[in-house]
C-alpha atoms as a PDB file:
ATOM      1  CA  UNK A   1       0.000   0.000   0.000  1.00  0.00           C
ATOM      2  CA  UNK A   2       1.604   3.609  -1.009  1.00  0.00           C
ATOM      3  CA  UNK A   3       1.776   6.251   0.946  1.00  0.00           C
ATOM      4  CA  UNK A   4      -1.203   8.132  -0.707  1.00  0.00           C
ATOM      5  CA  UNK A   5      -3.495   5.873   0.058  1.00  0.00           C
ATOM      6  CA  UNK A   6      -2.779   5.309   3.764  1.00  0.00           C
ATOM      7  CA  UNK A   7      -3.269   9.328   3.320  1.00  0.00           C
ATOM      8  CA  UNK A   8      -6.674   8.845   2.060  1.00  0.00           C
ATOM      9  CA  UNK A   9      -7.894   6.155   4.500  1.00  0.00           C
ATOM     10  CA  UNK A  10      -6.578   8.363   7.503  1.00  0.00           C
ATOM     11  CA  UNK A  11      -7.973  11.100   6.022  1.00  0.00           C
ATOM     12  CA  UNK A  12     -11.343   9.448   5.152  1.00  0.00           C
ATOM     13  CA  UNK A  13     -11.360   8.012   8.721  1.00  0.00           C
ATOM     14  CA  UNK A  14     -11.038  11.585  10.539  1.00  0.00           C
ATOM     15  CA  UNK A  15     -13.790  12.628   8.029  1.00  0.00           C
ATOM     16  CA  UNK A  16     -16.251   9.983   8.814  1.00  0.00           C
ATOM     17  CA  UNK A  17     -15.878  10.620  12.371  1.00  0.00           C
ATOM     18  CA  UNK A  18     -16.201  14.467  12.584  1.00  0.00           C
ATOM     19  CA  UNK A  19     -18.976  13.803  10.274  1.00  0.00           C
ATOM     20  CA  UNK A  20     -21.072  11.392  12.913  1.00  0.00           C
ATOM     21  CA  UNK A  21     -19.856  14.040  15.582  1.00  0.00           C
ATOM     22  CA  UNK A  22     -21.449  16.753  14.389  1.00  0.00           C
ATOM     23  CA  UNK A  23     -25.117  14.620  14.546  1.00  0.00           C
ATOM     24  CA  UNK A  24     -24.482  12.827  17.811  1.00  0.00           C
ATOM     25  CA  UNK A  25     -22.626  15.282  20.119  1.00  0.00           C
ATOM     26  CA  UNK A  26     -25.177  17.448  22.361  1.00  0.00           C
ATOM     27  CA  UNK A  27     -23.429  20.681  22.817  1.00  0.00           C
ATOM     28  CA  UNK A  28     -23.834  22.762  19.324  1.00  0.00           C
ATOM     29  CA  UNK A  29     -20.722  24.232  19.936  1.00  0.00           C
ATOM     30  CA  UNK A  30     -18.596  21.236  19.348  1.00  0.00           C
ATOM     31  CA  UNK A  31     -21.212  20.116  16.627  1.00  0.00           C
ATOM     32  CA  UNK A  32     -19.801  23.422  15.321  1.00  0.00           C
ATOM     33  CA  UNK A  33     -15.914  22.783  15.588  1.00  0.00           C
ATOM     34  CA  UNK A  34     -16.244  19.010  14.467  1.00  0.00           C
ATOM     35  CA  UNK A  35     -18.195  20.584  10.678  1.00  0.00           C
ATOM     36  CA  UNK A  36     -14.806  22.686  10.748  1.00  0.00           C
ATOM     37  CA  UNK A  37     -12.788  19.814  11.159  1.00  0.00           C
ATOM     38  CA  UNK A  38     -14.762  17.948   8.520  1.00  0.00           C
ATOM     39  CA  UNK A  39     -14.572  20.617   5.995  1.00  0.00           C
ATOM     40  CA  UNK A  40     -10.345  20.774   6.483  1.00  0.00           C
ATOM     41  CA  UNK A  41     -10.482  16.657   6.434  1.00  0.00           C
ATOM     42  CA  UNK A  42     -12.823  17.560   3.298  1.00  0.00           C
ATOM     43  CA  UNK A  43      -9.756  19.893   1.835  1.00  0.00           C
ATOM     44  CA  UNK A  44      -7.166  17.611   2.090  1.00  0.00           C
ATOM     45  CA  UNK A  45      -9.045  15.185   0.000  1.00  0.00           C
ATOM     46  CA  UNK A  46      -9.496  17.361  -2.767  1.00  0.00           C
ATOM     47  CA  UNK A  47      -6.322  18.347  -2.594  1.00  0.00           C
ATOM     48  CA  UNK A  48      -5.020  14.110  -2.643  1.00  0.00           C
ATOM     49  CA  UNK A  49      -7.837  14.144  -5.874  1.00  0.00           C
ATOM     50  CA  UNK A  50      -5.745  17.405  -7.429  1.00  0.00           C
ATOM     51  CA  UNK A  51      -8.270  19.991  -7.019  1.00  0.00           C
ATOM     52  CA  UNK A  52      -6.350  22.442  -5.018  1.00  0.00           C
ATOM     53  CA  UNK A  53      -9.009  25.493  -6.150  1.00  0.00           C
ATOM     54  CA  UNK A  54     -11.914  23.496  -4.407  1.00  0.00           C
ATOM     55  CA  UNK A  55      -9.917  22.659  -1.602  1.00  0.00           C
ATOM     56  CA  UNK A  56      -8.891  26.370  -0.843  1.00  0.00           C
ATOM     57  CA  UNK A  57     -12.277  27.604  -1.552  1.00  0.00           C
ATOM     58  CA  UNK A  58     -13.881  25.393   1.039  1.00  0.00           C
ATOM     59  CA  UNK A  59     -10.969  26.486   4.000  1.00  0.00           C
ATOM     60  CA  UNK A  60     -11.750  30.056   2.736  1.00  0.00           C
ATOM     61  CA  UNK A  61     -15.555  30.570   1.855  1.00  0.00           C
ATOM     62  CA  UNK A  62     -16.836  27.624   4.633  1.00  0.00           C
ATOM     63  CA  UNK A  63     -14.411  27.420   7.571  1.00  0.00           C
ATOM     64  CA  UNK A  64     -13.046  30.983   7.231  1.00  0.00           C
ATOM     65  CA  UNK A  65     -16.278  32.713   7.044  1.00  0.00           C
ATOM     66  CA  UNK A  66     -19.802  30.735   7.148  1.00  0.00           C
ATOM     67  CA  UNK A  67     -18.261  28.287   9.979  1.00  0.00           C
ATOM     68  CA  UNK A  68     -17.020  31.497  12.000  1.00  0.00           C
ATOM     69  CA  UNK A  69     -20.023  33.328  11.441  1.00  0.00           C
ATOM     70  CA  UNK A  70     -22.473  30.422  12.640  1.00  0.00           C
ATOM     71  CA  UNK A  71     -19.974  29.645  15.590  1.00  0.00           C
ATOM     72  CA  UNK A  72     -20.260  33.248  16.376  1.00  0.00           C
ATOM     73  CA  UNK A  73     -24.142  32.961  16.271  1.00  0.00           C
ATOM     74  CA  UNK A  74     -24.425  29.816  18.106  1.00  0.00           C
ATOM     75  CA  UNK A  75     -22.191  31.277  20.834  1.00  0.00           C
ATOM     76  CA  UNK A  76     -24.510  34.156  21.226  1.00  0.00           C
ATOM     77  CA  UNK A  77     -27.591  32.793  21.503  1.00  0.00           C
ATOM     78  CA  UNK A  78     -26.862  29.963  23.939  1.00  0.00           C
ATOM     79  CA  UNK A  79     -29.378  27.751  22.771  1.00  0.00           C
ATOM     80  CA  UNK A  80     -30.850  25.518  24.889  1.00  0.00           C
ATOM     81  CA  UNK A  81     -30.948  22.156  22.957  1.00  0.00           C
ATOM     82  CA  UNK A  82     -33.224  19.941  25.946  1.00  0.00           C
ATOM     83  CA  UNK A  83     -36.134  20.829  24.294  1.00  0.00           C
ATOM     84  CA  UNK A  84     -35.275  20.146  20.709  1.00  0.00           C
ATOM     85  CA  UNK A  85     -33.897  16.421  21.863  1.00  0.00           C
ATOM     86  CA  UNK A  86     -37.479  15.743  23.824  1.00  0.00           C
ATOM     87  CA  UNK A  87     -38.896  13.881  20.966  1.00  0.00           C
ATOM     88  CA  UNK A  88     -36.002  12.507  19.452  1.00  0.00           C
ATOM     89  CA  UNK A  89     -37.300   9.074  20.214  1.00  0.00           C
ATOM     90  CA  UNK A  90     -40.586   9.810  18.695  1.00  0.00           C
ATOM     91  CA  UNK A  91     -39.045  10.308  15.509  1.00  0.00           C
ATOM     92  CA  UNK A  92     -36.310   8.009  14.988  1.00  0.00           C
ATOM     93  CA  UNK A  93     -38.313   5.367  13.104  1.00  0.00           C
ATOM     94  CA  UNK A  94     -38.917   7.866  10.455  1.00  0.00           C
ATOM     95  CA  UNK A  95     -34.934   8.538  10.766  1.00  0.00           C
ATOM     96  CA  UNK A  96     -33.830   5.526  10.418  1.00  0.00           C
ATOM     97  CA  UNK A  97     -36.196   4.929   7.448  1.00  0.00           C
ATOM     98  CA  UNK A  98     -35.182   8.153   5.583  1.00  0.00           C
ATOM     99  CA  UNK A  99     -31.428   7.231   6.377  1.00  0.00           C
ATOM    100  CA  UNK A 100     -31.960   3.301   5.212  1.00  0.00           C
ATOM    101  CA  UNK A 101     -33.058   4.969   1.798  1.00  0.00           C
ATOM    102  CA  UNK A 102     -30.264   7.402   1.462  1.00  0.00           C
ATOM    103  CA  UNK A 103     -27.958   4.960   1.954  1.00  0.00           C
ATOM    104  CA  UNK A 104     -29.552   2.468  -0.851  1.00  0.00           C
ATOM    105  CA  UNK A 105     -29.686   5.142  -2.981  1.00  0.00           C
ATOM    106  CA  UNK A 106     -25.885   6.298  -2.517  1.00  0.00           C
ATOM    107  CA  UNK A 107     -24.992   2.250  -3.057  1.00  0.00           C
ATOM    108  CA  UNK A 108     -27.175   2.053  -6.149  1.00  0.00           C
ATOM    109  CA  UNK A 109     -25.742   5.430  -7.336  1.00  0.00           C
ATOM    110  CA  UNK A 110     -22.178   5.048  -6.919  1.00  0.00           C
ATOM    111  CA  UNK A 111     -21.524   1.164  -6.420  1.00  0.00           C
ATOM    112  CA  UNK A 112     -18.422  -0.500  -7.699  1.00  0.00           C
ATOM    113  CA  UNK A 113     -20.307  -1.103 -10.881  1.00  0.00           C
ATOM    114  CA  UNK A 114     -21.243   2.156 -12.106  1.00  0.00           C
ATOM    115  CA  UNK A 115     -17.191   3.599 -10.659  1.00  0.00           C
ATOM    116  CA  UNK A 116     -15.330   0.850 -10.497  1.00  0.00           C
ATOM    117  CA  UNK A 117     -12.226   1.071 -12.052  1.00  0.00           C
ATOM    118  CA  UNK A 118     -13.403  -1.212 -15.145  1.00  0.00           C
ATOM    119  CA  UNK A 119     -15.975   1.593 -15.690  1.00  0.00           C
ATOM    120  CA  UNK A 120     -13.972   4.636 -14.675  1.00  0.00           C
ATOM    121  CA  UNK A 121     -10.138   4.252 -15.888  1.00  0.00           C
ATOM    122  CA  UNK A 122      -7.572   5.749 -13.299  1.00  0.00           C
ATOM    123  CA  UNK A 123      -7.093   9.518 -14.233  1.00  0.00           C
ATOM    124  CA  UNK A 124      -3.580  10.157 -14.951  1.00  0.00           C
ATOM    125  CA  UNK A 125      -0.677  11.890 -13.185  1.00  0.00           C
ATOM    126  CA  UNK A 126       0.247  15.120 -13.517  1.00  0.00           C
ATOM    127  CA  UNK A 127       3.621  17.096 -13.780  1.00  0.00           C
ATOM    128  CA  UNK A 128       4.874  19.246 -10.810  1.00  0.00           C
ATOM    129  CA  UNK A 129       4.266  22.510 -12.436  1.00  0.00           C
ATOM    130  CA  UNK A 130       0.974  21.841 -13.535  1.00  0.00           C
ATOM    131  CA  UNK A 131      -1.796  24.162 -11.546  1.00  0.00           C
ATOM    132  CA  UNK A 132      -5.415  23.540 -11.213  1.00  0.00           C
ATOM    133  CA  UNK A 133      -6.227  26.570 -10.861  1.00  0.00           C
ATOM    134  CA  UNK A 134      -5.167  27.961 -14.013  1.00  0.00           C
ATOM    135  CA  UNK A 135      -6.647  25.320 -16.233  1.00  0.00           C
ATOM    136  CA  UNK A 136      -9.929  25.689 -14.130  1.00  0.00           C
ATOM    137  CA  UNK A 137      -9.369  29.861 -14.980  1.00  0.00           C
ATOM    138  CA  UNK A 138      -8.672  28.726 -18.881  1.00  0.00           C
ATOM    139  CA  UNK A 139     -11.795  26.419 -19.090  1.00  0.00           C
ATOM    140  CA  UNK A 140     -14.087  29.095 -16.894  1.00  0.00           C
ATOM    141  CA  UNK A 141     -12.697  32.267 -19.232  1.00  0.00           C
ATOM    142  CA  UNK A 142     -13.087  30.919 -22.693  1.00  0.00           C
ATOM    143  CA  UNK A 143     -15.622  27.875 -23.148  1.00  0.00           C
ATOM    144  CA  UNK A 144     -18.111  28.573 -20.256  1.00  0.00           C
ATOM    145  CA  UNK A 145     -17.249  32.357 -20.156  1.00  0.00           C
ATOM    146  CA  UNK A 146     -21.555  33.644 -21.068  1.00  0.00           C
ATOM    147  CA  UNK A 147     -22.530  31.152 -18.575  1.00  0.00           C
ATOM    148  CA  UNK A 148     -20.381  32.826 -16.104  1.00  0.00           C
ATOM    149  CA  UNK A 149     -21.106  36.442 -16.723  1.00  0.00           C
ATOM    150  CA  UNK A 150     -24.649  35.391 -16.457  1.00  0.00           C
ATOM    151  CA  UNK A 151     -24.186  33.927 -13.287  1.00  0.00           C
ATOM    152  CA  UNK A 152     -22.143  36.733 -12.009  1.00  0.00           C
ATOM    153  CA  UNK A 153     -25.347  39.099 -12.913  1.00  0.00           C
ATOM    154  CA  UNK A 154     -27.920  37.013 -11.300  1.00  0.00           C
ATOM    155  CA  UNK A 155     -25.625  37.080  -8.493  1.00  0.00           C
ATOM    156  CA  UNK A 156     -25.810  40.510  -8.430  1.00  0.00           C
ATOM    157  CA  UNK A 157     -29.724  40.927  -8.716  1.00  0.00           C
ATOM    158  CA  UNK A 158     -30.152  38.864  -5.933  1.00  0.00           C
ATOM    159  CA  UNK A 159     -27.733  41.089  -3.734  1.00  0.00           C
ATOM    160  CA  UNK A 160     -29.387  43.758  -4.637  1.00  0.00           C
ATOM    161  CA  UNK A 161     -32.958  42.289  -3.954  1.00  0.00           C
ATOM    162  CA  UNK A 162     -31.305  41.499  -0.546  1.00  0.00           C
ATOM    163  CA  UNK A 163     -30.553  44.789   0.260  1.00  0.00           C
ATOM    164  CA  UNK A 164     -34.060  46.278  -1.263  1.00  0.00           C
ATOM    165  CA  UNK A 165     -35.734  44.623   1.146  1.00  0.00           C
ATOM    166  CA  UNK A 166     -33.697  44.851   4.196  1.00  0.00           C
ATOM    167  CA  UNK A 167     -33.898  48.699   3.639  1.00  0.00           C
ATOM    168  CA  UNK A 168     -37.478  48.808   3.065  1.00  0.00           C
ATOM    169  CA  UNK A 169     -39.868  51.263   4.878  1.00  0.00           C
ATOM    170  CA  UNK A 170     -42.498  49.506   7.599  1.00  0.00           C
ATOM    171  CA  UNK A 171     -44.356  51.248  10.345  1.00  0.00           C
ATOM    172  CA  UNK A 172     -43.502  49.333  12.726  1.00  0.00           C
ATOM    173  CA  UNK A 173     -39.447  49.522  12.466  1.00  0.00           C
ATOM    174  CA  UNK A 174     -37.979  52.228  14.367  1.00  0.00           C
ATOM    175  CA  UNK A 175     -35.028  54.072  12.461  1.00  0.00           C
ATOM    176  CA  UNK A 176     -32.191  56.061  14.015  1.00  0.00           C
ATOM    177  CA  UNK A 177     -30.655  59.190  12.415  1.00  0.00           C
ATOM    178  CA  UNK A 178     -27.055  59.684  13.413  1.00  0.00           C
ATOM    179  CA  UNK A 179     -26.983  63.327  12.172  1.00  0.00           C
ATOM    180  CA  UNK A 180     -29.985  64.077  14.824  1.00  0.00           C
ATOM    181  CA  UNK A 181     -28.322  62.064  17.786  1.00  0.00           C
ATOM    182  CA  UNK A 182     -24.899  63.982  17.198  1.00  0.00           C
ATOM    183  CA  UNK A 183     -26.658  67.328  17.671  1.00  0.00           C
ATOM    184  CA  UNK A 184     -28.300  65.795  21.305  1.00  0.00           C
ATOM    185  CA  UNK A 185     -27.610  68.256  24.190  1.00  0.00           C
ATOM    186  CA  UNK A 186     -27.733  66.714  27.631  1.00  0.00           C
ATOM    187  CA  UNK A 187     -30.703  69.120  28.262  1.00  0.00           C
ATOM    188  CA  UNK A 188     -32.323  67.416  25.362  1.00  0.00           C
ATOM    189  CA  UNK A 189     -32.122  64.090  27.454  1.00  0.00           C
ATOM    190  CA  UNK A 190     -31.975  64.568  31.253  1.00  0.00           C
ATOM    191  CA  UNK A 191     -34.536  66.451  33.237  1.00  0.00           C
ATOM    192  CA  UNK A 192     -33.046  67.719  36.368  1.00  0.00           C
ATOM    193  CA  UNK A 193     -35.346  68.017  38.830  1.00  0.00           C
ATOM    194  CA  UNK A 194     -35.020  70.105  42.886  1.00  0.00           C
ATOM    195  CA  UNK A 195     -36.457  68.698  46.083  1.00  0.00           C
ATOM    196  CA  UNK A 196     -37.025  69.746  49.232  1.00  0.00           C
ATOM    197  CA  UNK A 197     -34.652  68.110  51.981  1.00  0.00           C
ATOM    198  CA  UNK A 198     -36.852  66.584  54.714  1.00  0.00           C
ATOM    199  CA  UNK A 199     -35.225  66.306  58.366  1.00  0.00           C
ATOM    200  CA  UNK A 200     -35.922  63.663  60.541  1.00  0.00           C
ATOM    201  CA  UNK A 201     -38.191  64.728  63.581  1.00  0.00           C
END
């Protein structure tokens, strides 16, 4: 057995095991750190499989922003997960049926005899110089390039719809003005107010 496959099982193993972490532990703080540690397992994969673009893109976009971002969230909120486990019994017959299924599915899907390696050949080698992120940039740039561009602008509709109605006027939300609270005078705010000192008889 080479080297780059012990990799891959060791890798694989980590990945299996952050993966049933993330479902089983209680606290959804770990369940939190374990996804992280799934997604770097995840990375090194790719990278094993030559894909060093998807590999980076997942530490960046996932761990480096949505993972902090929902740690940050979960953190804050300090949820209280007692109640959501309370019927956890109640519905693990229709868990264990949905995950019996998934799991025929994924066998039927991608068994040994739809990528096996008499159906799928073993990809080749590369050189040391060659860079999967610039053949990724040639493909993206010149065959798929209208695609793209009109992905980038549906992208940016959708931001914009985002925005539209986050900023959008209701009654009921109350707005601040920072030019109005910068010209606040204390008078404006506190009310002084003079009584009489009473002496004890």
């Amino acid at each position: 057995m080479d080297f780059e496959r012990i990799i891959f099982y060791i890798f694989a193993a980590i990945l299996v095991f952050a993966a049933g972490r993330v479902i089983t532990v209680r606290n959804p703080v770990h369940a939190a750190l374990h996804l992280v540690l799934a997604f770097f397992t995840c990375a090194g994969l790719w990278l094993l499989l030559e894909a060093e673009f998807l590999a980076i893109a997942l530490v960046l976009v996932y761990v480096g922003a949505v993972m902090v971002l929902f740690l940050f969230v979960v953190m804050m909120l300090d949820i209280n997960t007692s109640p959501l486990r309370e019927g956890f019994v109640k519905y693990l017959p229709i868990g264990s049926t949905v995950a019996v299924l998934i799991f025929a599915e994924m066998f039927l899907v991608v068994g040994s005899k739809h990528f096996g390696r008499e159906v799928v050949a073993i990809p080749a080698r590369h050189a040391a110089d060659y860079s999967n992120v610039r053949e990724l940039g040639s493909v993206l740039y010149t065959d798929y390039v209208y695609p793209f561009e009109i992905a980038a602008v549906i992208l940016l509709v959708a931001i914009i719809a985002a925005i539209a109605l986050t900023m959008r006027k209701r009654p009921e939300t109350k707005y601040q003005d920072p030019a109005q609270q910068v010209l606040v005078k204390p008078a404006d705010r506190v009310r002084l107010v003079r009584m009489k000192t009473e002496q004890k008889q």
